[in-house]
PDB file of N, CA and C in Angstrom:
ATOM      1  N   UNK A   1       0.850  -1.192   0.000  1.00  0.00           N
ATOM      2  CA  UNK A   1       0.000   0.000   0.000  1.00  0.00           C
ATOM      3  C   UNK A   1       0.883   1.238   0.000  1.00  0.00           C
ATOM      4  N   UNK A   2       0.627   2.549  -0.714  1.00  0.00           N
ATOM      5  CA  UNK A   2       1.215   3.292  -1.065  1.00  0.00           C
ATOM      6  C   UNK A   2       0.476   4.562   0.167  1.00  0.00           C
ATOM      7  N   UNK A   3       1.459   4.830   1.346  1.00  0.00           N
ATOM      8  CA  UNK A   3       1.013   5.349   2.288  1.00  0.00           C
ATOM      9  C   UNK A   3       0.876   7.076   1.911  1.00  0.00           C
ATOM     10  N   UNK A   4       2.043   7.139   1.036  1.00  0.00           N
ATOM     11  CA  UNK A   4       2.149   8.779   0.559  1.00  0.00           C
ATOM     12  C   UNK A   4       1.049   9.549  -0.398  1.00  0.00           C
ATOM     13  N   UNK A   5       0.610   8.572  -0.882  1.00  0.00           N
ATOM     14  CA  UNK A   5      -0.433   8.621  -1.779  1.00  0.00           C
ATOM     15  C   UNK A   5      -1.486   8.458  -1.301  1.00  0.00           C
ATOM     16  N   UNK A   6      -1.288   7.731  -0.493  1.00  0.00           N
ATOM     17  CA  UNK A   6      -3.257   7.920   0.556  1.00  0.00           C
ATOM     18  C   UNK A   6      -3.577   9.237   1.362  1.00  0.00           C
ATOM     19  N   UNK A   7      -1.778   9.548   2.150  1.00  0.00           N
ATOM     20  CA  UNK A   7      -2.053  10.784   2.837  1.00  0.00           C
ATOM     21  C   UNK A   7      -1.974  11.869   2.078  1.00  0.00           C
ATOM     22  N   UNK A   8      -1.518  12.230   0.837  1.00  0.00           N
ATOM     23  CA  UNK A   8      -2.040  12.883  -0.173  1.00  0.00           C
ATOM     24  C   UNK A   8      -3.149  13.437  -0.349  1.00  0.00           C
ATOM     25  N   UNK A   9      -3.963  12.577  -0.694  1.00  0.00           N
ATOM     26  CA  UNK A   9      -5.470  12.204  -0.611  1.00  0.00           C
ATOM     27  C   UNK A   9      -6.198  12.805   0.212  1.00  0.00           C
ATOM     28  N   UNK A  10      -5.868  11.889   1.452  1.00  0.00           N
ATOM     29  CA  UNK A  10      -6.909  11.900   2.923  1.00  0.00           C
ATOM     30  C   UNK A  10      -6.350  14.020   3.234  1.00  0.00           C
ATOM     31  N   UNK A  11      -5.272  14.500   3.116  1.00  0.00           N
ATOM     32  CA  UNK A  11      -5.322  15.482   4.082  1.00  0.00           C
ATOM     33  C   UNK A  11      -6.054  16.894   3.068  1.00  0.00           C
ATOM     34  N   UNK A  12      -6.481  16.947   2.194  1.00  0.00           N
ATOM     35  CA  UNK A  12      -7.560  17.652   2.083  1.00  0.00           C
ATOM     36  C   UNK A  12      -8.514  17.788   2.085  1.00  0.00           C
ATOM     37  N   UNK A  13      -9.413  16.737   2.841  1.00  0.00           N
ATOM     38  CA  UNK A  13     -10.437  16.344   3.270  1.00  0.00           C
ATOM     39  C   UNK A  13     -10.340  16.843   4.133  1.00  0.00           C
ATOM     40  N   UNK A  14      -9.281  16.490   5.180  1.00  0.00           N
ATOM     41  CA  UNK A  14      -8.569  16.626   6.935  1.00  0.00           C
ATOM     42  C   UNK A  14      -8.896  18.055   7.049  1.00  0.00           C
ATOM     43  N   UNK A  15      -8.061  18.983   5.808  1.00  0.00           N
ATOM     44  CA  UNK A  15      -8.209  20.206   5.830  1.00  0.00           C
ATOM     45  C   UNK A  15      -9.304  21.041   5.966  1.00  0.00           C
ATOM     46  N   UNK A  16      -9.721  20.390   5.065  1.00  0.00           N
ATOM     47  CA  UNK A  16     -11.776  21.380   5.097  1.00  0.00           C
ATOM     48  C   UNK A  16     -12.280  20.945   6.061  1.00  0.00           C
ATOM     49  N   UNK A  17     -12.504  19.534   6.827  1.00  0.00           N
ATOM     50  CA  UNK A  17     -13.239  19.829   7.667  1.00  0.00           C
ATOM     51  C   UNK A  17     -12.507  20.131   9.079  1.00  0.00           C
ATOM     52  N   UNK A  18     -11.159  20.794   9.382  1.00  0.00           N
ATOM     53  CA  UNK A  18     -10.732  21.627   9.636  1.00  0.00           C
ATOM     54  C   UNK A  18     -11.233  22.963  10.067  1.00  0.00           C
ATOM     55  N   UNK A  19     -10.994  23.579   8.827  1.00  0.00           N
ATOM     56  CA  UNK A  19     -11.676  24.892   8.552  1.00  0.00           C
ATOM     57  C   UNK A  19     -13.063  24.805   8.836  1.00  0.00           C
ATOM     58  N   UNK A  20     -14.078  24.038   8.134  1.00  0.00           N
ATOM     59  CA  UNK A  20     -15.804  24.112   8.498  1.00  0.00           C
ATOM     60  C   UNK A  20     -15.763  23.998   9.660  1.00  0.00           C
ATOM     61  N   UNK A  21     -14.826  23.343  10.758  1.00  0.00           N
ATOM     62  CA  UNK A  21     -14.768  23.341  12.411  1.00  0.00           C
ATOM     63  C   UNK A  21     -14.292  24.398  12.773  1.00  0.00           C
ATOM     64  N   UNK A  22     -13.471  25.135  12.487  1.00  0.00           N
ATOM     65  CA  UNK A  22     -12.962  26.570  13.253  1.00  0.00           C
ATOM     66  C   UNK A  22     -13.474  27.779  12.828  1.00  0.00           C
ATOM     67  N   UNK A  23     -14.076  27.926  11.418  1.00  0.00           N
ATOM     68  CA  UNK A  23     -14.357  29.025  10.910  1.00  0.00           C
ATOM     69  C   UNK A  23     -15.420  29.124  10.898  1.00  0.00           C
ATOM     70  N   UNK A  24     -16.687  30.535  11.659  1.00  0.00           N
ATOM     71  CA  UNK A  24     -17.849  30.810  10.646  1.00  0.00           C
ATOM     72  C   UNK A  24     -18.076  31.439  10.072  1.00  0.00           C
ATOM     73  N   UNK A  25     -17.413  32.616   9.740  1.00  0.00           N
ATOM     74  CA  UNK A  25     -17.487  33.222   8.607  1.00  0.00           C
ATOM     75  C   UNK A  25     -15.605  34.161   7.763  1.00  0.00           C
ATOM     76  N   UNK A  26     -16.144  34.320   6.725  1.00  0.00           N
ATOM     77  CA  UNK A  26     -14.950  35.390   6.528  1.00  0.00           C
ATOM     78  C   UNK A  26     -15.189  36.394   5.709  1.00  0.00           C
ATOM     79  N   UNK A  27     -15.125  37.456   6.035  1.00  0.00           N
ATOM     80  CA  UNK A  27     -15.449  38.568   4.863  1.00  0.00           C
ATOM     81  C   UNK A  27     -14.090  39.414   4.420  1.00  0.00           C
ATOM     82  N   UNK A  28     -14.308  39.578   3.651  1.00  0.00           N
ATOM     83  CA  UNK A  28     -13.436  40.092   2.271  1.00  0.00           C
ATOM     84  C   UNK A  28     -13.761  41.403   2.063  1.00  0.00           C
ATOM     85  N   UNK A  29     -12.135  42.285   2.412  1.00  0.00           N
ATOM     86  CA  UNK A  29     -12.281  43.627   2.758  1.00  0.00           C
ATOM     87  C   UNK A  29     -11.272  43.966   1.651  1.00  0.00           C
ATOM     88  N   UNK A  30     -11.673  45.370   0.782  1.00  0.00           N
ATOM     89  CA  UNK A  30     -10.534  45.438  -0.160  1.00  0.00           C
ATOM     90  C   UNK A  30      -8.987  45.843   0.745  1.00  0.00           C
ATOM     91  N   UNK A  31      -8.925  45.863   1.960  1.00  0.00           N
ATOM     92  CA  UNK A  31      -7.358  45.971   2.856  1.00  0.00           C
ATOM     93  C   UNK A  31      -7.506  44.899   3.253  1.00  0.00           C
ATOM     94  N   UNK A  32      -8.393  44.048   3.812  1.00  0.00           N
ATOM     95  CA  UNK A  32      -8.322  43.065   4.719  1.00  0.00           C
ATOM     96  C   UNK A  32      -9.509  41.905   4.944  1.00  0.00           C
ATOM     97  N   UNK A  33      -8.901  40.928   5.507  1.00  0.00           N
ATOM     98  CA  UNK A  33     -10.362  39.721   5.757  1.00  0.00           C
ATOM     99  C   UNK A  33     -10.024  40.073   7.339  1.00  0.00           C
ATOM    100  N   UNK A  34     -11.313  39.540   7.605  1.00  0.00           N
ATOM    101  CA  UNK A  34     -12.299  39.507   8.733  1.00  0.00           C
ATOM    102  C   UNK A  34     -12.569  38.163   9.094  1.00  0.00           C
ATOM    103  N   UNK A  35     -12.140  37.318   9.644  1.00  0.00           N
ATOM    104  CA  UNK A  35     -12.331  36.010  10.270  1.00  0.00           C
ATOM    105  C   UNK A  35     -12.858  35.753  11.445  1.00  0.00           C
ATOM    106  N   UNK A  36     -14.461  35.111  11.112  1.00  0.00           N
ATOM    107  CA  UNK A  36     -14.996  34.768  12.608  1.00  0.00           C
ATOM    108  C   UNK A  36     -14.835  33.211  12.730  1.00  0.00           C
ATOM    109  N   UNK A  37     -14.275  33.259  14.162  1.00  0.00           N
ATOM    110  CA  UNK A  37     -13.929  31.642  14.813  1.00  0.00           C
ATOM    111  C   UNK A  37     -15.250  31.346  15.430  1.00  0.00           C
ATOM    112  N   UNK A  38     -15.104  29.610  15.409  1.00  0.00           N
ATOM    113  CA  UNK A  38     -16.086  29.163  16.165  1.00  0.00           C
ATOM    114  C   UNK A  38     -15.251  28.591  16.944  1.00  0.00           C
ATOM    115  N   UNK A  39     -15.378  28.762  18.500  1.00  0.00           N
ATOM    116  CA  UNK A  39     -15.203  28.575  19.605  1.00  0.00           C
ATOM    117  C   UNK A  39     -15.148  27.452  19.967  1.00  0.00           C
ATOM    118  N   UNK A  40     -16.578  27.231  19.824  1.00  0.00           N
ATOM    119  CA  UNK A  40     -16.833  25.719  19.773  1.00  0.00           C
ATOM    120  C   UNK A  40     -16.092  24.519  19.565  1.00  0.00           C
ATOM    121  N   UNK A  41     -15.956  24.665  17.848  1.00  0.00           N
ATOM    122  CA  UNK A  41     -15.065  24.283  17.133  1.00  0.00           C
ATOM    123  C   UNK A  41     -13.903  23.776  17.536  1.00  0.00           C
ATOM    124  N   UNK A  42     -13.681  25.052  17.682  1.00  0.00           N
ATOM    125  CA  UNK A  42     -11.760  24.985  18.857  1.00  0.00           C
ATOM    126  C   UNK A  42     -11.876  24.334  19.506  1.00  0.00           C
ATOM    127  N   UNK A  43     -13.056  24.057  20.614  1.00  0.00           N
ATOM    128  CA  UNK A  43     -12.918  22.976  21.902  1.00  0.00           C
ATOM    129  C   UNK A  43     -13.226  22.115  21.526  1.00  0.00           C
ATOM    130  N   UNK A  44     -13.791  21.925  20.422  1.00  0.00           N
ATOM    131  CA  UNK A  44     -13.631  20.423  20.224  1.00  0.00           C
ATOM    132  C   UNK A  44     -12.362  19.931  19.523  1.00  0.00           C
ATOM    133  N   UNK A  45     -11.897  20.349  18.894  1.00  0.00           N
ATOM    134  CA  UNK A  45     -10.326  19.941  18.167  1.00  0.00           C
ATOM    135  C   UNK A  45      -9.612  19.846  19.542  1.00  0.00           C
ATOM    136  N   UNK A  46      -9.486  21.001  20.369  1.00  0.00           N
ATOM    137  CA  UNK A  46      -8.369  20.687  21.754  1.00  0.00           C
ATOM    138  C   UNK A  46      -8.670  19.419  22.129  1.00  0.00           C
ATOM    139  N   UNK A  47     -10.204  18.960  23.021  1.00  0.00           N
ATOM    140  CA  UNK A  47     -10.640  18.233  22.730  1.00  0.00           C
ATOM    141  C   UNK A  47     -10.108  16.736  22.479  1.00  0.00           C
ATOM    142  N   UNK A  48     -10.671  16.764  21.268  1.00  0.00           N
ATOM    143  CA  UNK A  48     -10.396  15.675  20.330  1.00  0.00           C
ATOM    144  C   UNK A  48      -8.414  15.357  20.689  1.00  0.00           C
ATOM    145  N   UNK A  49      -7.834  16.402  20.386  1.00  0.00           N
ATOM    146  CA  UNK A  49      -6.130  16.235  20.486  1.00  0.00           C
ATOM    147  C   UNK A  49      -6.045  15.761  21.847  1.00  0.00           C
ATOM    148  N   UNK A  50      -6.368  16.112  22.863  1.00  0.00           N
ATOM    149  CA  UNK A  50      -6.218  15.618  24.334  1.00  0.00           C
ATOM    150  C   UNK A  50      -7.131  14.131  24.771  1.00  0.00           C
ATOM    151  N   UNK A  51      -7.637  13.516  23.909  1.00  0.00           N
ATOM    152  CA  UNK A  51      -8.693  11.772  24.598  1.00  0.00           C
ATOM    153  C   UNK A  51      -7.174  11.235  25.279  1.00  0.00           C
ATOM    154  N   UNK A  52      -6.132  11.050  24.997  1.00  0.00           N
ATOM    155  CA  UNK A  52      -5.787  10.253  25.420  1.00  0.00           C
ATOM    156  C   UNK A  52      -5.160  11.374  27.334  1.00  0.00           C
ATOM    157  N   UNK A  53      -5.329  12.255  27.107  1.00  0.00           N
ATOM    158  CA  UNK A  53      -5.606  13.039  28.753  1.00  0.00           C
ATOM    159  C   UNK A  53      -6.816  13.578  29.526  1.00  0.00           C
ATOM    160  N   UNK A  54      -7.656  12.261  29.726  1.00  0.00           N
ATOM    161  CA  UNK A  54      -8.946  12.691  31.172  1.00  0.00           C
ATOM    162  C   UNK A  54      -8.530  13.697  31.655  1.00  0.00           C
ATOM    163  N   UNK A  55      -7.687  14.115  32.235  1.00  0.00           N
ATOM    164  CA  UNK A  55      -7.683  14.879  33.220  1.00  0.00           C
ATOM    165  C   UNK A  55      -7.469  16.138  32.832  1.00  0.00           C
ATOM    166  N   UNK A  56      -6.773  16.797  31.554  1.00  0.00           N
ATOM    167  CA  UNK A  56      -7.025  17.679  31.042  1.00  0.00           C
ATOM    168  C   UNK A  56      -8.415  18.064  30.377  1.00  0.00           C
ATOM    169  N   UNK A  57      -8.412  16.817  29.537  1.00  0.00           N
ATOM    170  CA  UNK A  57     -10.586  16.880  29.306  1.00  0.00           C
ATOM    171  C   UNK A  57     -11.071  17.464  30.057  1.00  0.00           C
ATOM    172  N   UNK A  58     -11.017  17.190  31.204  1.00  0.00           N
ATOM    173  CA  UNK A  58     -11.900  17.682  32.517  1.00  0.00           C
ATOM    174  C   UNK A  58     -11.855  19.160  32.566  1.00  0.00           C
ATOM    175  N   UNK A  59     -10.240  19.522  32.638  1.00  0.00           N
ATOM    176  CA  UNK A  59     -10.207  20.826  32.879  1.00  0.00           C
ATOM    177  C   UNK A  59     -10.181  22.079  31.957  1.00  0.00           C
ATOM    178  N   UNK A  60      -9.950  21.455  30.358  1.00  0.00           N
ATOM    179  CA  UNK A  60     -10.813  22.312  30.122  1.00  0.00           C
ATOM    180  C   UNK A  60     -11.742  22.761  29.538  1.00  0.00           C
ATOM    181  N   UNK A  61     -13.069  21.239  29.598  1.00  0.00           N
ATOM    182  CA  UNK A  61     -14.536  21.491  29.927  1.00  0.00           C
ATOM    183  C   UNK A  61     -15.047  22.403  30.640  1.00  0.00           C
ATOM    184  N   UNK A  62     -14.766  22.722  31.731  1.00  0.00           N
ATOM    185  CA  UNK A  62     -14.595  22.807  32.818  1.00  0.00           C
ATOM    186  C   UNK A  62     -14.307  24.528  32.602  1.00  0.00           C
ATOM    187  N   UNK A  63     -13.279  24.872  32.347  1.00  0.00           N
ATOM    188  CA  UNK A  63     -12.650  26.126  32.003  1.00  0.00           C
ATOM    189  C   UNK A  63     -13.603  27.090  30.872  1.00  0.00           C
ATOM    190  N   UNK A  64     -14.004  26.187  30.127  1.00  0.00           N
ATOM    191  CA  UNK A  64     -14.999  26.844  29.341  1.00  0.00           C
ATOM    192  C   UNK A  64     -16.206  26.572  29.643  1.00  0.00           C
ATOM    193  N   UNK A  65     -16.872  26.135  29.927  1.00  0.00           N
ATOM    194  CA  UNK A  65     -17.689  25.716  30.561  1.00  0.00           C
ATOM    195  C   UNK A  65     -18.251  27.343  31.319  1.00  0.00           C
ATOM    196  N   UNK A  66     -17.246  27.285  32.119  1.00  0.00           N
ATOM    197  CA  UNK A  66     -17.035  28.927  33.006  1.00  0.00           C
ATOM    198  C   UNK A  66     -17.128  29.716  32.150  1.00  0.00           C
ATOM    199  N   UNK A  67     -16.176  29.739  30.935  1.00  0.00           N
ATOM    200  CA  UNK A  67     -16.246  31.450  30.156  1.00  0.00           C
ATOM    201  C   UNK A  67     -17.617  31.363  29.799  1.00  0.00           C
ATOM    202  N   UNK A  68     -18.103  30.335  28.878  1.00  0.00           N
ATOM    203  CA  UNK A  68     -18.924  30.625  28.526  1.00  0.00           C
ATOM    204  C   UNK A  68     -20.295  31.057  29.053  1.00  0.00           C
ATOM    205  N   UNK A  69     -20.409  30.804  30.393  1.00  0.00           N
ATOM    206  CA  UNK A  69     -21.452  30.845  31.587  1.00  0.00           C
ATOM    207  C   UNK A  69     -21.466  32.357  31.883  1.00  0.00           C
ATOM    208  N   UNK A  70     -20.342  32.934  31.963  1.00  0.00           N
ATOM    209  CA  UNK A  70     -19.913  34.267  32.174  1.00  0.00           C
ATOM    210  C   UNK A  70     -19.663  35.126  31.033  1.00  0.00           C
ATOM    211  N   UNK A  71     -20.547  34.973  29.560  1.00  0.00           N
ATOM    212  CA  UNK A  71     -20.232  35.758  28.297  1.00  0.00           C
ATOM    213  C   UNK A  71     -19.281  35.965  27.807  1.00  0.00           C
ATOM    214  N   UNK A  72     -17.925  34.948  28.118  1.00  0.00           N
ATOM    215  CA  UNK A  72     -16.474  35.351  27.429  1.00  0.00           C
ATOM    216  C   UNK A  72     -16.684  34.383  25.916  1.00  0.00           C
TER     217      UNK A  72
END
């Protein structure tokens, strides 16, 4: 099996749904873009990167959990 050629493949898939997870919008300024994050998003990728640490999971569920309770 040709591994370089699969991950070829597979990481622009990886990529977009990437982006459809962090980004909700972007607007297009003739100086500049405007990028809105989803938050969300983010905690779930941290998330997702940390399963193999419970104990960070926890904390920062937990941590946001709070901002978000408190309008941050």
């Amino acid at each position: 099996m040709n591994l370089e050629g699969l991950s070829k493949e597979l990481f622009p898939v990886h990529q977009k749904r990437l982006v459809t997870q962090l980004i909700d919008n972007v607007t297009v300024h003739a100086d500049r873009l405007d990028i809105d994050f989803n938050l969300d998003g983010l905690m779930d990728l941290i998330l997702e990167l940390l399963t193999d640490h419970p104990g960070l999971v926890r904390t920062y569920r937990q941590l946001y959990s709070s901002a978000k309770s408190h309008g941050l």
